[in-house]
N, C-alpha and C. Protein backbone atom coordinates (compact mmCIF):
# COMPACT_ATOMS: atom_id res chain seq x y z
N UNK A 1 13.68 1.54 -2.59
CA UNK A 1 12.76 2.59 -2.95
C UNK A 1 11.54 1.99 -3.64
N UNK A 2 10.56 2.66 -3.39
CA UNK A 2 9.06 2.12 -4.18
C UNK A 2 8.90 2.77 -5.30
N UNK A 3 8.32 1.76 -6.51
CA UNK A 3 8.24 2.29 -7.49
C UNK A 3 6.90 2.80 -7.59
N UNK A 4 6.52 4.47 -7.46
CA UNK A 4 5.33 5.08 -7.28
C UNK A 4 5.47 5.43 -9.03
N UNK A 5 4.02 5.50 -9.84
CA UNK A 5 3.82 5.83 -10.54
C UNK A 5 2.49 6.99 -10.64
N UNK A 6 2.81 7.84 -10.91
CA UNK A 6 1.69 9.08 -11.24
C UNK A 6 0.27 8.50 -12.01
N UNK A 7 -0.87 8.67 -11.23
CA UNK A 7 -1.94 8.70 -12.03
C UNK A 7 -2.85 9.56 -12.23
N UNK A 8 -4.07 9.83 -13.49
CA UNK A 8 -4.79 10.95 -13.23
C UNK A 8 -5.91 11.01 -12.22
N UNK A 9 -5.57 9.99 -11.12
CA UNK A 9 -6.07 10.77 -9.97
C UNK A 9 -5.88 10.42 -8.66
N UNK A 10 -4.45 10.23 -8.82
CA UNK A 10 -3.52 9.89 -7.86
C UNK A 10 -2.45 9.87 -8.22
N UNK A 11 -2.09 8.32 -7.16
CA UNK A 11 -0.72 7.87 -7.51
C UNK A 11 -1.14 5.81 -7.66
N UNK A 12 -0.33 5.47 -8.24
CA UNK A 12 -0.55 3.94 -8.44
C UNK A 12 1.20 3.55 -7.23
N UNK A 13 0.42 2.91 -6.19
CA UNK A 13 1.70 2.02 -5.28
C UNK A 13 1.25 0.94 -5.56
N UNK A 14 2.79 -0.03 -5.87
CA UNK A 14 3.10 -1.25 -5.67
C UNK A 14 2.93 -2.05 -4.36
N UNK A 15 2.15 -2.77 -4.08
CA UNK A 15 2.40 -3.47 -2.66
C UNK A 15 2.57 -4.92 -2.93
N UNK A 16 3.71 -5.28 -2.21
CA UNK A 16 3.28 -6.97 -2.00
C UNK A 16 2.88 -7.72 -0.53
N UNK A 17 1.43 -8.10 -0.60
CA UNK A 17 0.94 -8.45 0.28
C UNK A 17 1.27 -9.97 1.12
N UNK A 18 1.28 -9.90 2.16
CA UNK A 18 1.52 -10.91 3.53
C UNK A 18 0.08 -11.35 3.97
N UNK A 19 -0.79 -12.16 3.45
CA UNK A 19 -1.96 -12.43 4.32
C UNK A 19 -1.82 -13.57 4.95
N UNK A 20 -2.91 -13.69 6.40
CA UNK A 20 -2.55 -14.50 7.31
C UNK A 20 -1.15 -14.72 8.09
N UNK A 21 -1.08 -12.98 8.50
CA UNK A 21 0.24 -12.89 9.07
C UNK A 21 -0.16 -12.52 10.70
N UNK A 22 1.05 -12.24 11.41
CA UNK A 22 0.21 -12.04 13.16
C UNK A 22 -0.53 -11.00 13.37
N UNK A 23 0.12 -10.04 12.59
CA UNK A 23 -0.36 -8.56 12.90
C UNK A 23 -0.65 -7.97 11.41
N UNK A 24 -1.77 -7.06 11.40
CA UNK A 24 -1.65 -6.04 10.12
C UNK A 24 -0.44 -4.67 10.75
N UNK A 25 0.14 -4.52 9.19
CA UNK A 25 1.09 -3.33 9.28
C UNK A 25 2.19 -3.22 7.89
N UNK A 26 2.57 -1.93 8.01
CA UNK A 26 3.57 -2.24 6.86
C UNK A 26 4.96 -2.53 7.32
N UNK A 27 5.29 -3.32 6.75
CA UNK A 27 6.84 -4.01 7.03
C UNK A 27 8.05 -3.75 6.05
N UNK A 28 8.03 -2.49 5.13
CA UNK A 28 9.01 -2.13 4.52
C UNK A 28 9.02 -2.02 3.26
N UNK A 29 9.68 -1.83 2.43
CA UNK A 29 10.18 -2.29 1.16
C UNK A 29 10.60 -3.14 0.31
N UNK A 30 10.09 -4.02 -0.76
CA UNK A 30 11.02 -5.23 -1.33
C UNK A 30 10.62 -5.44 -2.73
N UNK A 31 11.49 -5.04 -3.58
CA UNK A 31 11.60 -5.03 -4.61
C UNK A 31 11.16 -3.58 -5.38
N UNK A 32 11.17 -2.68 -5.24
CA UNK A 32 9.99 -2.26 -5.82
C UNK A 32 8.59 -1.79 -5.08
N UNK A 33 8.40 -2.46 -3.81
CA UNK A 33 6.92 -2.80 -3.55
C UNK A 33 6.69 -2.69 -2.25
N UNK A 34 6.03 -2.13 -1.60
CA UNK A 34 5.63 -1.36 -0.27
C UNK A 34 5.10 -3.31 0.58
N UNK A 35 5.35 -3.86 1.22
CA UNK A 35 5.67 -4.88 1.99
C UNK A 35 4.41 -4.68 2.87
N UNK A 36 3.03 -5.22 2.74
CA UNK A 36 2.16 -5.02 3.98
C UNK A 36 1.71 -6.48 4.94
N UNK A 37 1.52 -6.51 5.76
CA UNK A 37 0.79 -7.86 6.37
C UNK A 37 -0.05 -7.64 6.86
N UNK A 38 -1.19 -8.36 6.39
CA UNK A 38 -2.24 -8.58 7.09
C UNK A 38 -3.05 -9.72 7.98
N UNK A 39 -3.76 -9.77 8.72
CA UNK A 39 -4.34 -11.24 9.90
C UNK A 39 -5.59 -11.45 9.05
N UNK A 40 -5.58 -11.25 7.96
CA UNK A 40 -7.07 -11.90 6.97
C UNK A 40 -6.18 -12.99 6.21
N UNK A 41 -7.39 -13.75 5.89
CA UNK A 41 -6.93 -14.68 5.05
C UNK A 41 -6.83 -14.28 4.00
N UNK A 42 -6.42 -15.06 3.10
CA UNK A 42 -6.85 -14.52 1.15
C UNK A 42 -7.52 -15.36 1.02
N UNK A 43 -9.19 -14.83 1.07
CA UNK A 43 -9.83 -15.65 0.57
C UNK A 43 -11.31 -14.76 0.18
N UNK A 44 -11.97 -14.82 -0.59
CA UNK A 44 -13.12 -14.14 -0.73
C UNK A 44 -12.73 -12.80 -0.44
N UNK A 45 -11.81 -12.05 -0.92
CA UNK A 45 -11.52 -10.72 -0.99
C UNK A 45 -11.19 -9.91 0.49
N UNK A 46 -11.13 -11.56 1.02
CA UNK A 46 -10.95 -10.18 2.80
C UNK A 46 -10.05 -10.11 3.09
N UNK A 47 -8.14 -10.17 2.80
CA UNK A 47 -7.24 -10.16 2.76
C UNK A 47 -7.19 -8.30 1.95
N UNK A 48 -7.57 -8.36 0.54
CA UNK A 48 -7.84 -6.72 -0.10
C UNK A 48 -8.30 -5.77 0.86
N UNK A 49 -9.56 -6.47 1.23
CA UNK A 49 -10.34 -5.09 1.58
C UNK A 49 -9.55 -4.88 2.93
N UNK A 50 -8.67 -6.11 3.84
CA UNK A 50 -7.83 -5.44 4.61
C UNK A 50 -6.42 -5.10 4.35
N UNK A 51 -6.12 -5.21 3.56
CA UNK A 51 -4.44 -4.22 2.48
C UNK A 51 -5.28 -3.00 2.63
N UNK A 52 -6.09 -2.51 1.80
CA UNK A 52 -7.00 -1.40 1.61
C UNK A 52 -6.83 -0.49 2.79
N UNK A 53 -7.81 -1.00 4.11
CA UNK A 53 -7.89 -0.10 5.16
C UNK A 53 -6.29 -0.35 5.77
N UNK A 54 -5.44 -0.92 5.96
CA UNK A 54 -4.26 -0.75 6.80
C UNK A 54 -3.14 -0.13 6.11
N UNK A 55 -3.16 0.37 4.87
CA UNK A 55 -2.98 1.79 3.96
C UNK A 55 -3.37 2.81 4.04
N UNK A 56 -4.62 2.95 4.23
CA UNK A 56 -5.72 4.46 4.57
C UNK A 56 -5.48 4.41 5.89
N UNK A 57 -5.28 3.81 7.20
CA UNK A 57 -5.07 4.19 8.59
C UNK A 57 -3.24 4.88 8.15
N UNK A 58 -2.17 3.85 8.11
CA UNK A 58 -0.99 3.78 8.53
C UNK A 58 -0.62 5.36 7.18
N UNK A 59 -1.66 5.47 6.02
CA UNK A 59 -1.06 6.80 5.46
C UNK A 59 -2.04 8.67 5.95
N UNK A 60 -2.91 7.83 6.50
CA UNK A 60 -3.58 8.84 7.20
C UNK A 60 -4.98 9.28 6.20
N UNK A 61 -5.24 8.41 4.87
CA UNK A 61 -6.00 8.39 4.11
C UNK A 61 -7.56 8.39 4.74
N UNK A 62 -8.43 8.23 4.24
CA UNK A 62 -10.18 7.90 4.27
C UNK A 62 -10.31 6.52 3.22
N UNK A 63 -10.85 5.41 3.75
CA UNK A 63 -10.63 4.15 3.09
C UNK A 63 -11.11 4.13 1.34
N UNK A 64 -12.03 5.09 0.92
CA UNK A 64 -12.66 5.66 -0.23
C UNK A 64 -11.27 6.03 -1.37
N UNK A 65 -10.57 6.49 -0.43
CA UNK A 65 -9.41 7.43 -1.41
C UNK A 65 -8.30 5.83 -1.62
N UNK A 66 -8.41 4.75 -1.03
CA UNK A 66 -7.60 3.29 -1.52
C UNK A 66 -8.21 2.78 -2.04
N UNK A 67 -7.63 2.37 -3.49
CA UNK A 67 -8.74 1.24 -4.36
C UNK A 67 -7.75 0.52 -4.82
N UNK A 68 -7.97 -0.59 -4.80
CA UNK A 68 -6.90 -1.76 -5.13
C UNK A 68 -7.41 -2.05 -6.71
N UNK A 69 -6.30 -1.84 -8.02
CA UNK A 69 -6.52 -1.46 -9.49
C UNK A 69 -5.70 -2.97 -9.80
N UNK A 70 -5.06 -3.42 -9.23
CA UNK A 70 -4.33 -4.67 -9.88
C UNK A 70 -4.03 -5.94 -9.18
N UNK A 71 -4.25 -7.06 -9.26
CA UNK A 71 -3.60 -8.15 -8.47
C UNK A 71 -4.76 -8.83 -7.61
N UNK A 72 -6.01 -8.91 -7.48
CA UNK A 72 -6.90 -9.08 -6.78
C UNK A 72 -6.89 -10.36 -6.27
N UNK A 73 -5.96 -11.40 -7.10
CA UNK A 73 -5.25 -12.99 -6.65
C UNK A 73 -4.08 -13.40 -6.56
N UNK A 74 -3.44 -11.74 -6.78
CA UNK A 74 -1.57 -12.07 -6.78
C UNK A 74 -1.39 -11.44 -5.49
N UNK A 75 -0.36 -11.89 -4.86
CA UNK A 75 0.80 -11.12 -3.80
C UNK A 75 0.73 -10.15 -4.40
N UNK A 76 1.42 -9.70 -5.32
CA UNK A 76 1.83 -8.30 -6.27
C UNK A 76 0.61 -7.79 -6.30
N UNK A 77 0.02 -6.64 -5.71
CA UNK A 77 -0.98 -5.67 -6.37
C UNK A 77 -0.85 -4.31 -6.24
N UNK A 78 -1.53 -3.64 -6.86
CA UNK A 78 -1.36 -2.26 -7.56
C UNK A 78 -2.91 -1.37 -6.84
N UNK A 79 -2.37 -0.83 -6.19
CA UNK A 79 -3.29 0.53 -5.29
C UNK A 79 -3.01 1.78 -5.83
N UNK A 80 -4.69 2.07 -5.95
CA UNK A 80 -4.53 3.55 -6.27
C UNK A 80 -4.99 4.84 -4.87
N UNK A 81 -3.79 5.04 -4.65
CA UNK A 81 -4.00 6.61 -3.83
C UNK A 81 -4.55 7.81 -4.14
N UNK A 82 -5.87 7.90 -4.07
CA UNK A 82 -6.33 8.95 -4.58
C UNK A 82 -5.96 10.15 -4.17
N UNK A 83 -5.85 11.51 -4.83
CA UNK A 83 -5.66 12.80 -3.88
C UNK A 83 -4.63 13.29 -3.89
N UNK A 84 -3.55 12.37 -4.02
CA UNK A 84 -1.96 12.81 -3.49
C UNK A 84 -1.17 12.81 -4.86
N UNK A 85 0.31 13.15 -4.58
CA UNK A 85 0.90 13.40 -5.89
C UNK A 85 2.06 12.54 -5.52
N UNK A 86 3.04 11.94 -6.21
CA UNK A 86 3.89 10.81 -5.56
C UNK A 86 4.74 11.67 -4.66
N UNK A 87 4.94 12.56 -4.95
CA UNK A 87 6.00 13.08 -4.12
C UNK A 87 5.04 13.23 -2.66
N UNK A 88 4.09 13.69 -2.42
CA UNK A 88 3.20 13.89 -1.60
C UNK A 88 3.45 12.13 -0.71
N UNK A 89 3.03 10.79 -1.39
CA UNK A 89 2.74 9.75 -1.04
C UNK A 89 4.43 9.76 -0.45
N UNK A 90 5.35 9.72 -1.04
CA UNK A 90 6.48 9.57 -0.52
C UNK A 90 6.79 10.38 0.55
N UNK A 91 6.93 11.61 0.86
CA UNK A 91 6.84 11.95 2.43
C UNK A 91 5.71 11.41 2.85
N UNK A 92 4.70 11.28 3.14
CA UNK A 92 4.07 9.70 3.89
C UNK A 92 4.48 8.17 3.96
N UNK A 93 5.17 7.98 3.35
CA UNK A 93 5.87 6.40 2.98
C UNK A 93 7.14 6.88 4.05
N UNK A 94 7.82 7.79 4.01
CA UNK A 94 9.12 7.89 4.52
C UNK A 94 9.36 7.56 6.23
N UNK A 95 8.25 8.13 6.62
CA UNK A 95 8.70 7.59 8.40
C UNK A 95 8.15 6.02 8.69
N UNK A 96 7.04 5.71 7.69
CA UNK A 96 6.85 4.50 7.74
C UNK A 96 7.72 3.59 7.72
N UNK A 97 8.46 3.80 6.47
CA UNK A 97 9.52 3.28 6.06
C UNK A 97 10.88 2.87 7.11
N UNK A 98 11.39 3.85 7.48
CA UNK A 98 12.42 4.83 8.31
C UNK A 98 13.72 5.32 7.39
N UNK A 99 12.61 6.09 6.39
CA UNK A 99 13.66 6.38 5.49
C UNK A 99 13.98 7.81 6.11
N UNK A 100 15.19 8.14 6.29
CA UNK A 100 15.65 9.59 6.23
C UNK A 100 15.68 10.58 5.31
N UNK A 101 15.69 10.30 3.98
CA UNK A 101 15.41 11.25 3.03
C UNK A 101 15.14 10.90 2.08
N UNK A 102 14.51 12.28 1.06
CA UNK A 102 13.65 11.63 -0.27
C UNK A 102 14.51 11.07 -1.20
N UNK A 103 14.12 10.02 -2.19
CA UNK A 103 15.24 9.16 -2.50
C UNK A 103 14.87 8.29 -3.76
C-alpha cells in the first residue's frame, strides 16, 4: 500500500523513481512508494520533469496539478497531487496498481 498523505491542496505521493529505464510507466508499489520508470536520464532535472508528466498522463491529471515537493536528487521523492483527496488518488492508483480493493 502507498503511503498517501493529505495536503492543503492535495495529496503528497511517495514515488521511487527508475530513471534511464526502457520504457516510462508505473511499475507498482515498494515500500511505501508508488514505483515509476522513466527513459530520461537523471540529469539536469529531465528525469523529474518526466516522473511529473508520466503521473499526470497514467492518473489522468493536467501536468500543472503534479509538482514534485521533495527529493529533486534522491530516488525517494515526494509529489504533490493537486485537486484530489487521498481517497480520490487511491481509486486512481488502484487499477494502476491491480489492486482489487481499497486497502
Amino acid at each position: 500500500m502507498i503511503d498517501l498523505r493529505p495536503h492543503s491542496e492535495g495529496v503528497l505521493l511517495p514515488v521511487k523513481a527508475s530513471p534511464a529505464a526502457r520504457q516510462n510507466g508505473i511499475q507498482g508499489a515498494h515500500a511505501g512508494h508508488l514505483k515509476v520508470a522513466v527513459t530520461a536520464a537523471p540529469e539536469k532535472g529531465k528525469a523529474n520533469k518526466a516522473l511529473a508528466e508520466v503521473l499526470a498522463k497514467q492518473l489522468g491529471l493536467r501536468k500543472s496539478d503534479v509538482q514534485l515537493m521533495q527529493g529533486e536528487t534522491a530516488s525517494q521523492k515526494q509529489f504533490l497531487i493537486r485537486g484530489l483527496s487521498v481517497e480520490e488518488l487511491q481509486a486512481k492508483l488502484q487499477p494502476l496498481l491491480g489492486e482489487n480493493e481499497p486497502g
